[in-house]
C-alpha atoms as a PDB file:
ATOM      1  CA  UNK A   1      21.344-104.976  51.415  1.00  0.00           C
ATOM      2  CA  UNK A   2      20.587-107.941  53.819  1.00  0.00           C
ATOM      3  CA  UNK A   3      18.416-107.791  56.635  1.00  0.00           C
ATOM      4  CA  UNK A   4      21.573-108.003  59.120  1.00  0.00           C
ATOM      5  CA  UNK A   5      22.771-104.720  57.933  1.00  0.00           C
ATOM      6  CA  UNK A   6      19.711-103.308  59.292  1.00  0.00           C
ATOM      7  CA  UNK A   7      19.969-103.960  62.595  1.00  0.00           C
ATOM      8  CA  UNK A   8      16.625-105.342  62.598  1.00  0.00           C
ATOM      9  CA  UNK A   9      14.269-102.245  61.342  1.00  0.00           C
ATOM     10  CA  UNK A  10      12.142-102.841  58.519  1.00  0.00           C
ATOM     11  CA  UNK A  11      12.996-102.368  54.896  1.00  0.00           C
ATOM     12  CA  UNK A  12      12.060 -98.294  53.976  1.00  0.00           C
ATOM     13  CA  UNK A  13       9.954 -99.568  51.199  1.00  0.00           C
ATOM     14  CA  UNK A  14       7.128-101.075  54.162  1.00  0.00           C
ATOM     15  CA  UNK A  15       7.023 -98.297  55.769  1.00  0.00           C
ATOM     16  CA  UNK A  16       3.343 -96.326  56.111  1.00  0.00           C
ATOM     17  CA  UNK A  17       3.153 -92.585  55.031  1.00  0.00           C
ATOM     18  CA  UNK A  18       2.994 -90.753  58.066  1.00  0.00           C
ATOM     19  CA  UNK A  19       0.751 -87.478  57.899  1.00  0.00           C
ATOM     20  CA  UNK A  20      -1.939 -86.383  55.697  1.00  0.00           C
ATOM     21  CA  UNK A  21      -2.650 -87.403  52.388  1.00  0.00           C
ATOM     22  CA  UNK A  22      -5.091 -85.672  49.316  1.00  0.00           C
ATOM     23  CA  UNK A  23      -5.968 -87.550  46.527  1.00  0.00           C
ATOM     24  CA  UNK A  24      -8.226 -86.929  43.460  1.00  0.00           C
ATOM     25  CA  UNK A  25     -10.177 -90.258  43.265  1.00  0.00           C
ATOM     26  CA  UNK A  26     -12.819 -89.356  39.930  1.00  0.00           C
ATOM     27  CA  UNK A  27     -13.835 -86.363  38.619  1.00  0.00           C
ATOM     28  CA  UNK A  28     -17.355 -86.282  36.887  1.00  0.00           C
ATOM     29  CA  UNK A  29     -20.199 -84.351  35.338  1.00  0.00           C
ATOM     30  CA  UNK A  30     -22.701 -84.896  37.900  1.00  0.00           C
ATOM     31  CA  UNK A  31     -25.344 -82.553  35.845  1.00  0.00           C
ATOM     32  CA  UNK A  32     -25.855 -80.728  32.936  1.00  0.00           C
ATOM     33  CA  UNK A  33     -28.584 -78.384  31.329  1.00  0.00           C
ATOM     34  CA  UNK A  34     -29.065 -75.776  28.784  1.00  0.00           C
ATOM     35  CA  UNK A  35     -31.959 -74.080  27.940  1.00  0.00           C
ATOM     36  CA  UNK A  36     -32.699 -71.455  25.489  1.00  0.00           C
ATOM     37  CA  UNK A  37     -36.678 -70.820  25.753  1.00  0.00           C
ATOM     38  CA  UNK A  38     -37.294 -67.708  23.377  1.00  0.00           C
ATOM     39  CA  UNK A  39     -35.080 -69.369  20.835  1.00  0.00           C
ATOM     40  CA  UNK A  40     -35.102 -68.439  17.705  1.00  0.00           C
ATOM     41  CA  UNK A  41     -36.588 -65.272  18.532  1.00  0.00           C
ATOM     42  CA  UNK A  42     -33.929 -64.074  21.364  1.00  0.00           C
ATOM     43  CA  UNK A  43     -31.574 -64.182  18.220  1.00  0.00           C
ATOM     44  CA  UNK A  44     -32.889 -61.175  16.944  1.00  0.00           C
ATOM     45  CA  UNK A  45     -32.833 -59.072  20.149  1.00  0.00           C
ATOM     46  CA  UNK A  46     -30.774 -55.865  20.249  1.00  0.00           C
ATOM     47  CA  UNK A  47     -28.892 -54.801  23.766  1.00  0.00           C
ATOM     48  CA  UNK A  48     -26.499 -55.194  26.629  1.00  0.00           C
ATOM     49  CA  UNK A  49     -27.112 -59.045  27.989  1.00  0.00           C
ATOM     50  CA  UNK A  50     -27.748 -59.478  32.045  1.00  0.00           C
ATOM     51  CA  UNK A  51     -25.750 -62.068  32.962  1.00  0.00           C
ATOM     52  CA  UNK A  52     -26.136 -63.807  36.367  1.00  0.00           C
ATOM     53  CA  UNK A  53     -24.134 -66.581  38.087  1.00  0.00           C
ATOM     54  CA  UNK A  54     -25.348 -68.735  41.255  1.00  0.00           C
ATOM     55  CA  UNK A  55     -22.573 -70.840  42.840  1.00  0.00           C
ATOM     56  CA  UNK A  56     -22.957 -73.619  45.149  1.00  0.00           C
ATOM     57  CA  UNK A  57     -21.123 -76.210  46.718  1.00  0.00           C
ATOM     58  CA  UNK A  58     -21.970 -79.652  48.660  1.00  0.00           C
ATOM     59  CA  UNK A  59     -20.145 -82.142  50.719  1.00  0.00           C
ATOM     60  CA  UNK A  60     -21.056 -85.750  51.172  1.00  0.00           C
ATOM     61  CA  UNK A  61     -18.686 -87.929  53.023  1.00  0.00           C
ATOM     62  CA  UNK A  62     -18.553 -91.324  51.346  1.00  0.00           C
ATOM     63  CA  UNK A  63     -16.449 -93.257  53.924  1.00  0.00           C
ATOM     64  CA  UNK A  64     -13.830 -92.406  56.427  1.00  0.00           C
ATOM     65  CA  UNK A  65     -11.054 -90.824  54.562  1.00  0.00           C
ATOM     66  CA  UNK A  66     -13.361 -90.434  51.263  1.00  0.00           C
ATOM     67  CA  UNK A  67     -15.762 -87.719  50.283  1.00  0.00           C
ATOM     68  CA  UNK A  68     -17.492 -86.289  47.351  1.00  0.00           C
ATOM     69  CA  UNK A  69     -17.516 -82.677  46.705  1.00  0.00           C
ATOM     70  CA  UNK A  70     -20.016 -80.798  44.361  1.00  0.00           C
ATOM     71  CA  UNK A  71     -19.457 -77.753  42.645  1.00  0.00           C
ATOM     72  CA  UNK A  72     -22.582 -75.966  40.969  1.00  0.00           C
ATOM     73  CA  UNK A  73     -22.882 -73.318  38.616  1.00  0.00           C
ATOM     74  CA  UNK A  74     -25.807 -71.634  36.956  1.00  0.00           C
ATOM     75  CA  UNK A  75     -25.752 -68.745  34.465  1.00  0.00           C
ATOM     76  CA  UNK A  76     -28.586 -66.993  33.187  1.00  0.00           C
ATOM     77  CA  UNK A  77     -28.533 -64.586  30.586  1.00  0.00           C
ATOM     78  CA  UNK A  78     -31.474 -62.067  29.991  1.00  0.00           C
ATOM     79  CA  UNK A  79     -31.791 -59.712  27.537  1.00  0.00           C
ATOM     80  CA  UNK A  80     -34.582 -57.159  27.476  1.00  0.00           C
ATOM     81  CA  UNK A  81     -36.120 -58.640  30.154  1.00  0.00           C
ATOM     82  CA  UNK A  82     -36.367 -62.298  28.314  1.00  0.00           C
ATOM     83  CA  UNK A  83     -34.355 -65.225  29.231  1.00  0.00           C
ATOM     84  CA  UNK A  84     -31.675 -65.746  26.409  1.00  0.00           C
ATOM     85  CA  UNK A  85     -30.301 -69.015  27.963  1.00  0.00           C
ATOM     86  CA  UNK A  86     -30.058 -70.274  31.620  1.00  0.00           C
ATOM     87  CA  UNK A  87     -27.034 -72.905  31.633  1.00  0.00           C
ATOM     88  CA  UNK A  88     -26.307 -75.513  34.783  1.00  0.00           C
ATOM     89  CA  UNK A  89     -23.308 -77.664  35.530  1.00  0.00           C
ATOM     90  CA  UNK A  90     -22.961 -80.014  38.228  1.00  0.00           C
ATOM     91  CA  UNK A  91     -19.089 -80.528  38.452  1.00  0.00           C
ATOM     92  CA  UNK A  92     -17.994 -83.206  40.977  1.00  0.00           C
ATOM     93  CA  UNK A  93     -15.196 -85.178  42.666  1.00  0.00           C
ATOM     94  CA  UNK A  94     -14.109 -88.111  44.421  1.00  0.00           C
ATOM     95  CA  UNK A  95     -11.767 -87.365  46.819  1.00  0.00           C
ATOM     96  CA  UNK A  96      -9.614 -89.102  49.530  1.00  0.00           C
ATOM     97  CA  UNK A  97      -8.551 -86.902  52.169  1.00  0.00           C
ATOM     98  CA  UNK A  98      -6.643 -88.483  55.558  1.00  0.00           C
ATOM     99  CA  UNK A  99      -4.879 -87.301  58.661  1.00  0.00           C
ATOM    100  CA  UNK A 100      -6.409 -83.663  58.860  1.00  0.00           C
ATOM    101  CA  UNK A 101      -7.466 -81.921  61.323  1.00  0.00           C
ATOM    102  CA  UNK A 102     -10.817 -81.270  61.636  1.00  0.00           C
ATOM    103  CA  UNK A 103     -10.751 -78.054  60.994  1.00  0.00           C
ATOM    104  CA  UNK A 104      -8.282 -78.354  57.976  1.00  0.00           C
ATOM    105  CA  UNK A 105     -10.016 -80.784  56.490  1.00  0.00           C
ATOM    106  CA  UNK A 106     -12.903 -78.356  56.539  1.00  0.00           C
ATOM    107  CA  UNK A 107     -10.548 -75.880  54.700  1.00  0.00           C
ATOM    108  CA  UNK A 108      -9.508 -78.169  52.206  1.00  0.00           C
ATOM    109  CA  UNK A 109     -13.127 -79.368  51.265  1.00  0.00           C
ATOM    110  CA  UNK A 110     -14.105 -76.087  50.702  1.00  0.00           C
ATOM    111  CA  UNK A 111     -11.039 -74.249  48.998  1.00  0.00           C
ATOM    112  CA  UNK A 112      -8.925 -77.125  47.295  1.00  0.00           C
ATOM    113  CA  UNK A 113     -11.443 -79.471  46.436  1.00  0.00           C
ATOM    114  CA  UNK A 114     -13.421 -76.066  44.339  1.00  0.00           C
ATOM    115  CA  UNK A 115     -10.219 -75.177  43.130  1.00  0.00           C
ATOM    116  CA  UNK A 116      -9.814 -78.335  41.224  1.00  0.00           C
ATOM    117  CA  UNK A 117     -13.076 -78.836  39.798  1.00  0.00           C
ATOM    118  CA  UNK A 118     -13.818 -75.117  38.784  1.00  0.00           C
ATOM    119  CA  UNK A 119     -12.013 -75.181  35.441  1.00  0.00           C
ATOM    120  CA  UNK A 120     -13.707 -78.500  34.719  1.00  0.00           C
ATOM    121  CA  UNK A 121     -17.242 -76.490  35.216  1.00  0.00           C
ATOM    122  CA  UNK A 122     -16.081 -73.759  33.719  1.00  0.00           C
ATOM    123  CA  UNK A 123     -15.455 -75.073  30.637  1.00  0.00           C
ATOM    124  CA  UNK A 124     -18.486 -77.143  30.261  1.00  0.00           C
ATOM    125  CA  UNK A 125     -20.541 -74.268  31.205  1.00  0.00           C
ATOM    126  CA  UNK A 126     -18.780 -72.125  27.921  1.00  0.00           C
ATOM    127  CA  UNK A 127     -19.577 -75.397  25.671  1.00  0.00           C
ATOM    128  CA  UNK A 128     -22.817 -75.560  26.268  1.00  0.00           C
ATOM    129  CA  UNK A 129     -22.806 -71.623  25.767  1.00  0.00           C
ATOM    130  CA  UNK A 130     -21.838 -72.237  22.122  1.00  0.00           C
ATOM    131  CA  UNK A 131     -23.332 -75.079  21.379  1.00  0.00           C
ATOM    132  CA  UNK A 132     -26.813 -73.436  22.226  1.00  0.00           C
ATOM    133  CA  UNK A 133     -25.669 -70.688  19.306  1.00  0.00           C
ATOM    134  CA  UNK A 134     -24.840 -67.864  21.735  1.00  0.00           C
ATOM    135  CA  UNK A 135     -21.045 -65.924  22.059  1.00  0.00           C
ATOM    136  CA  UNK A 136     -18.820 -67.308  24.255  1.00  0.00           C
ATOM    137  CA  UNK A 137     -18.769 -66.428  28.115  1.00  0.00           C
ATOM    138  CA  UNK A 138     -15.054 -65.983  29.593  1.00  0.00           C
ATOM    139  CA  UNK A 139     -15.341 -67.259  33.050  1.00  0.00           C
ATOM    140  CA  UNK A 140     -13.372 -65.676  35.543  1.00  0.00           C
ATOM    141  CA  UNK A 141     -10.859 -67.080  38.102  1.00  0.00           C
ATOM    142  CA  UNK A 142     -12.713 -67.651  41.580  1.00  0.00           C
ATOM    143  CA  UNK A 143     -11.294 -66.773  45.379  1.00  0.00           C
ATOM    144  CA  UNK A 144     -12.599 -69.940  46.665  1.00  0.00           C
ATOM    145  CA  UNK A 145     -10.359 -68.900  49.853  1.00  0.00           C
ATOM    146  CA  UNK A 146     -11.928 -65.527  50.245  1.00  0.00           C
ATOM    147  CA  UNK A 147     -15.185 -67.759  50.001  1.00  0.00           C
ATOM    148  CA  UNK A 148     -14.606 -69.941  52.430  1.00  0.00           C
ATOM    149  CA  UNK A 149     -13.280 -67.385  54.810  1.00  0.00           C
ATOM    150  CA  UNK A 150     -17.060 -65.810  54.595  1.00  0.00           C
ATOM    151  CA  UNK A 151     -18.363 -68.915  55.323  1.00  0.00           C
ATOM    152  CA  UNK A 152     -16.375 -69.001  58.302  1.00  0.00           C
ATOM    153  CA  UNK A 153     -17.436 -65.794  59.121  1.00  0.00           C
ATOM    154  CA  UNK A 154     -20.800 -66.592  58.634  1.00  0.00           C
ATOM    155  CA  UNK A 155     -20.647 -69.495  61.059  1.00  0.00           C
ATOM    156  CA  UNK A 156     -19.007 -67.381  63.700  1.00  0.00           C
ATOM    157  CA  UNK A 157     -22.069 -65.208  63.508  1.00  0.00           C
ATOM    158  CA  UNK A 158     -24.393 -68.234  63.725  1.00  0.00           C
ATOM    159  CA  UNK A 159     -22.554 -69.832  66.842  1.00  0.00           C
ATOM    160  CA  UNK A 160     -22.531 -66.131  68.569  1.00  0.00           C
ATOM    161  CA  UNK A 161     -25.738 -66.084  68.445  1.00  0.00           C
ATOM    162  CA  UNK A 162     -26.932 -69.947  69.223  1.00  0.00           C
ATOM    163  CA  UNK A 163     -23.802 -69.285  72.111  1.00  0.00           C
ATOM    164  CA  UNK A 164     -22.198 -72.244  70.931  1.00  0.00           C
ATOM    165  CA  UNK A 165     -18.326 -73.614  70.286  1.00  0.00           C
ATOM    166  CA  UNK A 166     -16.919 -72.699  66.641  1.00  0.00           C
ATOM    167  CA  UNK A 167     -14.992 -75.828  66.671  1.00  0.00           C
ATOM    168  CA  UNK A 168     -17.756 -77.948  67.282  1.00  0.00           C
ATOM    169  CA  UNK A 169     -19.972 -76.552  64.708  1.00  0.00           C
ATOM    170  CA  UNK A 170     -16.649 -75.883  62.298  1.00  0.00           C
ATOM    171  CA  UNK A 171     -16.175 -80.053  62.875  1.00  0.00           C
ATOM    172  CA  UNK A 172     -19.967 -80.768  62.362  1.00  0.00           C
ATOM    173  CA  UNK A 173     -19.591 -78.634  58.935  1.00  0.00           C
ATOM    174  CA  UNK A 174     -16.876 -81.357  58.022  1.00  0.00           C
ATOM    175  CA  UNK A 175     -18.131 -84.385  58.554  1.00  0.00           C
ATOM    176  CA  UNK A 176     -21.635 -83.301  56.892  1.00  0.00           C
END
């Protein structure tokens, strides 16, 4: 097609994406750790295993439209009141996120961005499980929507009683 058959607009091929855009830069273990400090002996132990998990997330923005999201996970395991093994994984991502709104970019650092690196986590977290000579831990699936919506709720609460603007702080939350 020549460029008099377009009247003078642009080829489609130079035209910018309009809208937002979400990209998965680099994921990455950021940390890992096992420990297993009454090995051998925890071997022997009869009874029903405690397990705990701790979950945490954190949100650095790198640039303007780039920002790296942490996902962290530790399990402990106790039996009879002695630590079997206490496993951490520091899952993390690169991601490039444009042409949000503030307060759906907030959203989609805090459910998407968990969404994709939780498997990754996951399964590190059940290697090192077996590695370390212990059975297997199925991890289950994780409402990181349900989470976020309590840490929305939990920021209302915060902002009713500082008597601030939601939108301001939900902003502020973003860009930290």
């Amino acid at each position: 097609m020549s460029d008099e058959n377009l009247n003078g607009a642009a080829p489609a091929a130079d035209a910018q994406p309009q809208g937002a855009t979400f990209t998965v830069e680099k994921l990455y273990v950021k940390d890992l750790s096992f420990e297993a400090p009454n090995a051998p002996q925890v071997f022997n132990e009869q009874g029903q295993p405690d397990l705990q998990m701790k979950l945490n997330q954190k949100v650095q923005r790198l640039n303007e439209s780039a920002f790296e999201v942490s996902l962290g996970i530790t399990l402990t395991c106790t039996l009879n009141g002695k630590t079997a093994y206490l496993a951490e994984v520091e899952q993390a991502g690169v991601f490039g996120l444009g042409g949000f709104e503030p307060h759906i970019l907030d959203a989609m650092l805090g459910i998407q961005c968990p969404n994709i690196l939780y498997p990754y986590a996951a399964a590190s977290v059940g290697q090192l499980i077996t590695a370390g000579g212990f059975p297997p831990f199925p991890m289950q699936p994780i409402n990181f929507e349900a989470l976020y919506g309590e840490t929305l709720r939990q920021r209302a609460e915060q902002v009713a009683q500082q008597g601030g603007d939601l939108l301001a702080n939900t902003e502020a939350a973003g860009n930290a």
